[in-house]
Protein backbone atom coordinates (compact mmCIF):
# COMPACT_ATOMS: atom_id res chain seq x y z
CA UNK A 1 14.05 -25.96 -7.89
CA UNK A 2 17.15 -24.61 -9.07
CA UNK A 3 18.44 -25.13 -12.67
CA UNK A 4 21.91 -24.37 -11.94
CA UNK A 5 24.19 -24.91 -9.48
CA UNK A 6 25.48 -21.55 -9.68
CA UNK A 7 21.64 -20.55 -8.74
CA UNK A 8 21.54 -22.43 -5.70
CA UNK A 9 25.45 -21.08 -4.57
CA UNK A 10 24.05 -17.60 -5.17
CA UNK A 11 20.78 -18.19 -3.08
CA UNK A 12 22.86 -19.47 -0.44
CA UNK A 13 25.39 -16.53 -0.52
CA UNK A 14 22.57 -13.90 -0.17
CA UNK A 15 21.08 -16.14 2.72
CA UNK A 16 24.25 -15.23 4.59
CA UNK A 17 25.13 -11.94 3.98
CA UNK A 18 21.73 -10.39 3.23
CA UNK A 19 22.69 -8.76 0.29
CA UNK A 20 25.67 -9.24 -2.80
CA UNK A 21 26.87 -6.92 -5.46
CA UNK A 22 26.83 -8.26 -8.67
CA UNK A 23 30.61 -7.75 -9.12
CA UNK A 24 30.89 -9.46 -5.73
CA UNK A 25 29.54 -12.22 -7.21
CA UNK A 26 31.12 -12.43 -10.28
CA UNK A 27 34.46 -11.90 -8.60
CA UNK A 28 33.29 -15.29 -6.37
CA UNK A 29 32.15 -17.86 -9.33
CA UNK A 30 34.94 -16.89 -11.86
CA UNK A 31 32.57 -15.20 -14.37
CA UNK A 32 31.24 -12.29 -16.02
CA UNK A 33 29.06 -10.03 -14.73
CA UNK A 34 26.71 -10.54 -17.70
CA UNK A 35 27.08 -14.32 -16.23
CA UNK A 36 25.88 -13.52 -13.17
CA UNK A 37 22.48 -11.61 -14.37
CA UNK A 38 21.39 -14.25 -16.04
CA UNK A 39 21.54 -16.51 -13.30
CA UNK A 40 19.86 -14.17 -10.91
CA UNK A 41 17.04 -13.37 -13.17
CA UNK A 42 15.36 -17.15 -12.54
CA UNK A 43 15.93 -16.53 -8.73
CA UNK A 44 14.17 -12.70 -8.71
CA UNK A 45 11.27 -14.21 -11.23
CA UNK A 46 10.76 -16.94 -8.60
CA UNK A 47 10.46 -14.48 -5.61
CA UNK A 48 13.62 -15.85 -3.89
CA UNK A 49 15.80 -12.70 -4.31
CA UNK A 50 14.98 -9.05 -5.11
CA UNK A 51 17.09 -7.15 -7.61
CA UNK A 52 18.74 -3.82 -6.39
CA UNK A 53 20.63 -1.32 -8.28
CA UNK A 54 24.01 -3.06 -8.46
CA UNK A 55 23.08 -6.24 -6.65
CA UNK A 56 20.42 -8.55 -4.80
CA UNK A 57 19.25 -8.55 -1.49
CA UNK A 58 16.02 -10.94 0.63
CA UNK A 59 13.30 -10.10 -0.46
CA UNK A 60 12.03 -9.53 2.92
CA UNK A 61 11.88 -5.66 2.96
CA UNK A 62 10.13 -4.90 6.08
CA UNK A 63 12.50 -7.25 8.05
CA UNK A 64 15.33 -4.84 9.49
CA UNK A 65 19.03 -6.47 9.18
CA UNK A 66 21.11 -7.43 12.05
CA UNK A 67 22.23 -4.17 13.95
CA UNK A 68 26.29 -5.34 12.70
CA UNK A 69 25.31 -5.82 8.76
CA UNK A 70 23.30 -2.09 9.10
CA UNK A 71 26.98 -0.86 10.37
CA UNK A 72 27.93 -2.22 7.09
CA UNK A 73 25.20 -1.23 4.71
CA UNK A 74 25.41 2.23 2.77
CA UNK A 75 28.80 2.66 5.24
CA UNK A 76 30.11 5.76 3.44
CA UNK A 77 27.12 7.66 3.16
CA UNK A 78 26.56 7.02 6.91
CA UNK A 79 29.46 8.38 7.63
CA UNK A 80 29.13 12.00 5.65
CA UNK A 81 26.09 12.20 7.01
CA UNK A 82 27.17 11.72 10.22
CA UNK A 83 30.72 14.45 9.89
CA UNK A 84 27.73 16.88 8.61
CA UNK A 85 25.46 16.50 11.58
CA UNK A 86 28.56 17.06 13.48
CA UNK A 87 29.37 20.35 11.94
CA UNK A 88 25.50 21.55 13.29
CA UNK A 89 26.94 20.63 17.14
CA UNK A 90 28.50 22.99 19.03
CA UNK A 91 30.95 22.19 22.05
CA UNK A 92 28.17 22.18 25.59
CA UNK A 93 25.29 21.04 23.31
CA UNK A 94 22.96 18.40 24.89
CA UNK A 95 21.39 15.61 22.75
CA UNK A 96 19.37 12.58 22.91
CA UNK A 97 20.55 9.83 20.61
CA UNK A 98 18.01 6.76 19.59
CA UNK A 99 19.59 3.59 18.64
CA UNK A 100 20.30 2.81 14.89
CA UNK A 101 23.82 2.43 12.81
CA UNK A 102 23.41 6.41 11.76
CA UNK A 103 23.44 7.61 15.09
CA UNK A 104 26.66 4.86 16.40
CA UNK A 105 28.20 6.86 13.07
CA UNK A 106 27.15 10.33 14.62
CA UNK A 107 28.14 9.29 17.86
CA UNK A 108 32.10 8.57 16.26
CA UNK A 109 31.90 11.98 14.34
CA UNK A 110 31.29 13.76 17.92
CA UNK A 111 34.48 12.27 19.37
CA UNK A 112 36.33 15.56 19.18
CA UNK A 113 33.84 17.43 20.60
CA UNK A 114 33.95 18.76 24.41
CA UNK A 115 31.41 18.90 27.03
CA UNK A 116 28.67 17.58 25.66
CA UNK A 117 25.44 16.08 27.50
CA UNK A 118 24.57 12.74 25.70
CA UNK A 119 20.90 11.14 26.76
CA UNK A 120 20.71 7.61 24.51
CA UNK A 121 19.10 4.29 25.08
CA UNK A 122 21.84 2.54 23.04
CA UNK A 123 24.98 1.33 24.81
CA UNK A 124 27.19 1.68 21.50
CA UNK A 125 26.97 5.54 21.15
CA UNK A 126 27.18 5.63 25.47
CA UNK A 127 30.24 3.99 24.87
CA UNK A 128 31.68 6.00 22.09
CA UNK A 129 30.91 9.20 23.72
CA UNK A 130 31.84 8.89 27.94
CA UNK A 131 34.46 9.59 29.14
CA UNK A 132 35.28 11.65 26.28
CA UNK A 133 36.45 15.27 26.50
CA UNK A 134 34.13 16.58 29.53
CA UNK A 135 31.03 14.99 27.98
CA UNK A 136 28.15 13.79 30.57
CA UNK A 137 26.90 10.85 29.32
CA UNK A 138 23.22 9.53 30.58
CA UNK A 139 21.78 5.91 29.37
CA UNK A 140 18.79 5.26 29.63
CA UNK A 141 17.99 1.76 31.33
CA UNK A 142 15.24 -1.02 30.16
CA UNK A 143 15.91 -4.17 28.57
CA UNK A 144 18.15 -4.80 26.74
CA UNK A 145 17.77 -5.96 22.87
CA UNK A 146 20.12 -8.61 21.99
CA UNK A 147 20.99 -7.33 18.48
CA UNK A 148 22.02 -4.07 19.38
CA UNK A 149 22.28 -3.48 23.30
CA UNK A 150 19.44 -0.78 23.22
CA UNK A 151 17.46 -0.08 26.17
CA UNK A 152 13.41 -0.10 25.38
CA UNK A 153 10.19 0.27 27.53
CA UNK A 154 8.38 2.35 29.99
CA UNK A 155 11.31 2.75 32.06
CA UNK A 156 13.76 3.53 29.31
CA UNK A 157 11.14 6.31 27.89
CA UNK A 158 10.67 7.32 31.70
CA UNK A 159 14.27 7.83 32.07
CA UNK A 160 14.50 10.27 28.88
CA UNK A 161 11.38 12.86 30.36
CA UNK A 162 13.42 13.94 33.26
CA UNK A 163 15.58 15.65 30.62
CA UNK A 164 15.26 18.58 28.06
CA UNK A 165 17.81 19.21 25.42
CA UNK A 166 18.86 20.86 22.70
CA UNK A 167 19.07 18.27 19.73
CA UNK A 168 16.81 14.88 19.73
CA UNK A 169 18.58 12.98 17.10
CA UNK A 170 16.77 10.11 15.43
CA UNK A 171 18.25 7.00 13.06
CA UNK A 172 14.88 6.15 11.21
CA UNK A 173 13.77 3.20 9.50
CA UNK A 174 12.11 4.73 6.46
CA UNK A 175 10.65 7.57 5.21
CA UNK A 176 7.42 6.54 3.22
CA UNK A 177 6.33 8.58 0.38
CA UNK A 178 4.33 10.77 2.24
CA UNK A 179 7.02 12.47 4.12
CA UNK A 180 6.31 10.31 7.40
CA UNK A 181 9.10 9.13 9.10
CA UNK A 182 8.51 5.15 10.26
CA UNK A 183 10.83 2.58 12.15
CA UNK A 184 10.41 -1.43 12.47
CA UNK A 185 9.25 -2.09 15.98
CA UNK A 186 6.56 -0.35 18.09
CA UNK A 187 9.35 0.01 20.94
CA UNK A 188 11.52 1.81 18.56
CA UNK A 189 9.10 4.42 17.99
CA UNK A 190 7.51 5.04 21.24
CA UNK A 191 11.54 5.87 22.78
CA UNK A 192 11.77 7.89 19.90
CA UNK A 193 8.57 9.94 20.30
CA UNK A 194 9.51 10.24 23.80
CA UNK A 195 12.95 12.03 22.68
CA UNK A 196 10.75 14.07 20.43
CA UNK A 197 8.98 15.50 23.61
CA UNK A 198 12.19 16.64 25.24
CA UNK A 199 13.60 18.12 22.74
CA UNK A 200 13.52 21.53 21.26
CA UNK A 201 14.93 20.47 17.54
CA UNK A 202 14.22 17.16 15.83
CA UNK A 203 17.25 15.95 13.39
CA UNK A 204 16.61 12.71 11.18
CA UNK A 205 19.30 10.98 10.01
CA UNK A 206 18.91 8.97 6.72
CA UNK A 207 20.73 8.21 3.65
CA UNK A 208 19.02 7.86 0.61
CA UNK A 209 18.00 3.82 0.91
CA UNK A 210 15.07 5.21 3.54
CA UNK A 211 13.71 7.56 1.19
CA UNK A 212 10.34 5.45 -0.60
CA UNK A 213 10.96 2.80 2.31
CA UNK A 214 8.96 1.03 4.12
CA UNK A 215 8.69 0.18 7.73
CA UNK A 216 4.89 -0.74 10.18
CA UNK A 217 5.28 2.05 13.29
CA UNK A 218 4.91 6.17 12.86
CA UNK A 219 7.12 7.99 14.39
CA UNK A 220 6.86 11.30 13.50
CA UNK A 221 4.98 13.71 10.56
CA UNK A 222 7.68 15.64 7.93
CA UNK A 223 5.92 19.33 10.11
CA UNK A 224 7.92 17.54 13.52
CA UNK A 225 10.94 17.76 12.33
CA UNK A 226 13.52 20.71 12.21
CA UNK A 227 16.28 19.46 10.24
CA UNK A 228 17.34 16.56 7.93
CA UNK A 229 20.83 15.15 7.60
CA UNK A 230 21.37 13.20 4.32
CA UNK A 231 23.75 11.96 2.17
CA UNK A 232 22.70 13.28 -0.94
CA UNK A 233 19.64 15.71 -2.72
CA UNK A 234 16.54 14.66 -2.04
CA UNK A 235 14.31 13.27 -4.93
CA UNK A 236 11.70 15.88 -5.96
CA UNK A 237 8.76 15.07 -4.35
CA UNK A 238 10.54 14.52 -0.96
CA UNK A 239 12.17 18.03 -1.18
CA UNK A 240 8.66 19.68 -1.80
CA UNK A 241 6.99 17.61 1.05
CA UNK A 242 10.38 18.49 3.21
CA UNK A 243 9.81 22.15 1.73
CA UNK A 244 6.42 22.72 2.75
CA UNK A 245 7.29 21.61 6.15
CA UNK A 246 9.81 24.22 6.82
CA UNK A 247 12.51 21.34 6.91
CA UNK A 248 15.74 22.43 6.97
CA UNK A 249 17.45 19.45 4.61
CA UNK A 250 21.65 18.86 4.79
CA UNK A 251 22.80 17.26 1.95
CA UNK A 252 26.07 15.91 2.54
């Protein structure tokens, strides 16, 4: 199958981190980076890895990463995102937090803020935030997923309609190329539609690896949301679709 061993290492490494640089790699095996290319390109022509700009990943796109790897992914540009989102908060604000490795970022950037009133289905930003400077901190209960310890179900999206706040703040999956804003599981998406209902402005937080993604379950049409936190300027056509939908976009 493999006509290398290198090929086969480099398989195996991917396996177990999900994705590798191509100067990760090289840096690894003792070779050039040029080296390295050539032995991926057998592996991406046979389907077993997909090339990325600056590396190679599963080719599995649909299937979300584990919730630890996602804290890992695109780390920096979470993390702008997530200071500029908390410029746009104000001390006494309430929000409603879904679960996703954006929002546990948002949830840090808010740690010098006061009095806030935090609704969230996802015990990482509930523990971030309680306790915390006068905040009120509500969690929302369910089951619990194993991955992340997020709360889903009827009684989780129960729990979030005796509220109303000011800020429903979402960690999407992707964005597809029509504007439409889509996660991985149907639970996902029907706690975050619920948030949508209770909230009087809807904030999506994505860096620029959702934008073109793809993911199976709606959540919500580019004309839902008020305001878009992202790391960087949108490609064209999603700042006219954003654009025609009265979108206010922060690029951070």
């Amino acid at each position: 199958m493999f006509s290398t061993k290198r090929e086969s290492e480099i398989l195996q490494a991917v396996r177990l981190q999900g994705s590798c640089s191509i100067g990760e790699l090289a840096a690894r095996f003792g070779v050039s980076e040029e080296t390295i290319r050539r032995s991926v390109k057998p592996l991406v022509s046979k389907g077993l890895v997909s090339k990325v700009h600056g590396g190679i990943v599963l080719p599995d796109r649909l299937k979300e990463p584990p919730f630890q790897r996602r804290m890992l992914e695109h780390k920096e540009a979470k993390q702008r995102i997530a200071t500029a989102l908390a410029e746009q908060i104000k001390d006494g604000d309430s929000l409603m937090f879904d679960t996703g490795s954006t929002t546990a970022y948002a949830a840090l950037a808010l740690a010098n803020h006061s009095n806030l009133v935090i609704i969230t289905n996802s015990v990482e930003i509930a523990r971030t935030l309680a306790s915390r400077n006068g905040n009120r901190v509500y969690m929302a209960g369910g089951e619990l997923r194993a991955d992340d310890g997020a709360a889903f179900g009827p009684a989780a999206q129960d729990f979030v309609r005796r509220f109303h706040v000011d800020y429903a703040i979402l960690s999407i999956g992707a964005i597809n190329d029509a504007g439409v804003c889509m996660d991985f599981h149907l639970c996902e998406g029907e706690f975050s539609r619920a948030v949508i209902e209770q909230s009087d402005q809807v904030v999506i937080v994505a860096d620029r690896s959702k934008f073109g993604a793809r993911a199976p379950v709606k959540v919500c049409e580019a004309a839902e949301v008020d305001m878009l936190v992202t790391d960087r300027a949108l490609p064209r056509r999603f700042a006219q679709k954003f654009r025609q939908s009265n979108v206010r976009v922060v690029a951070a």
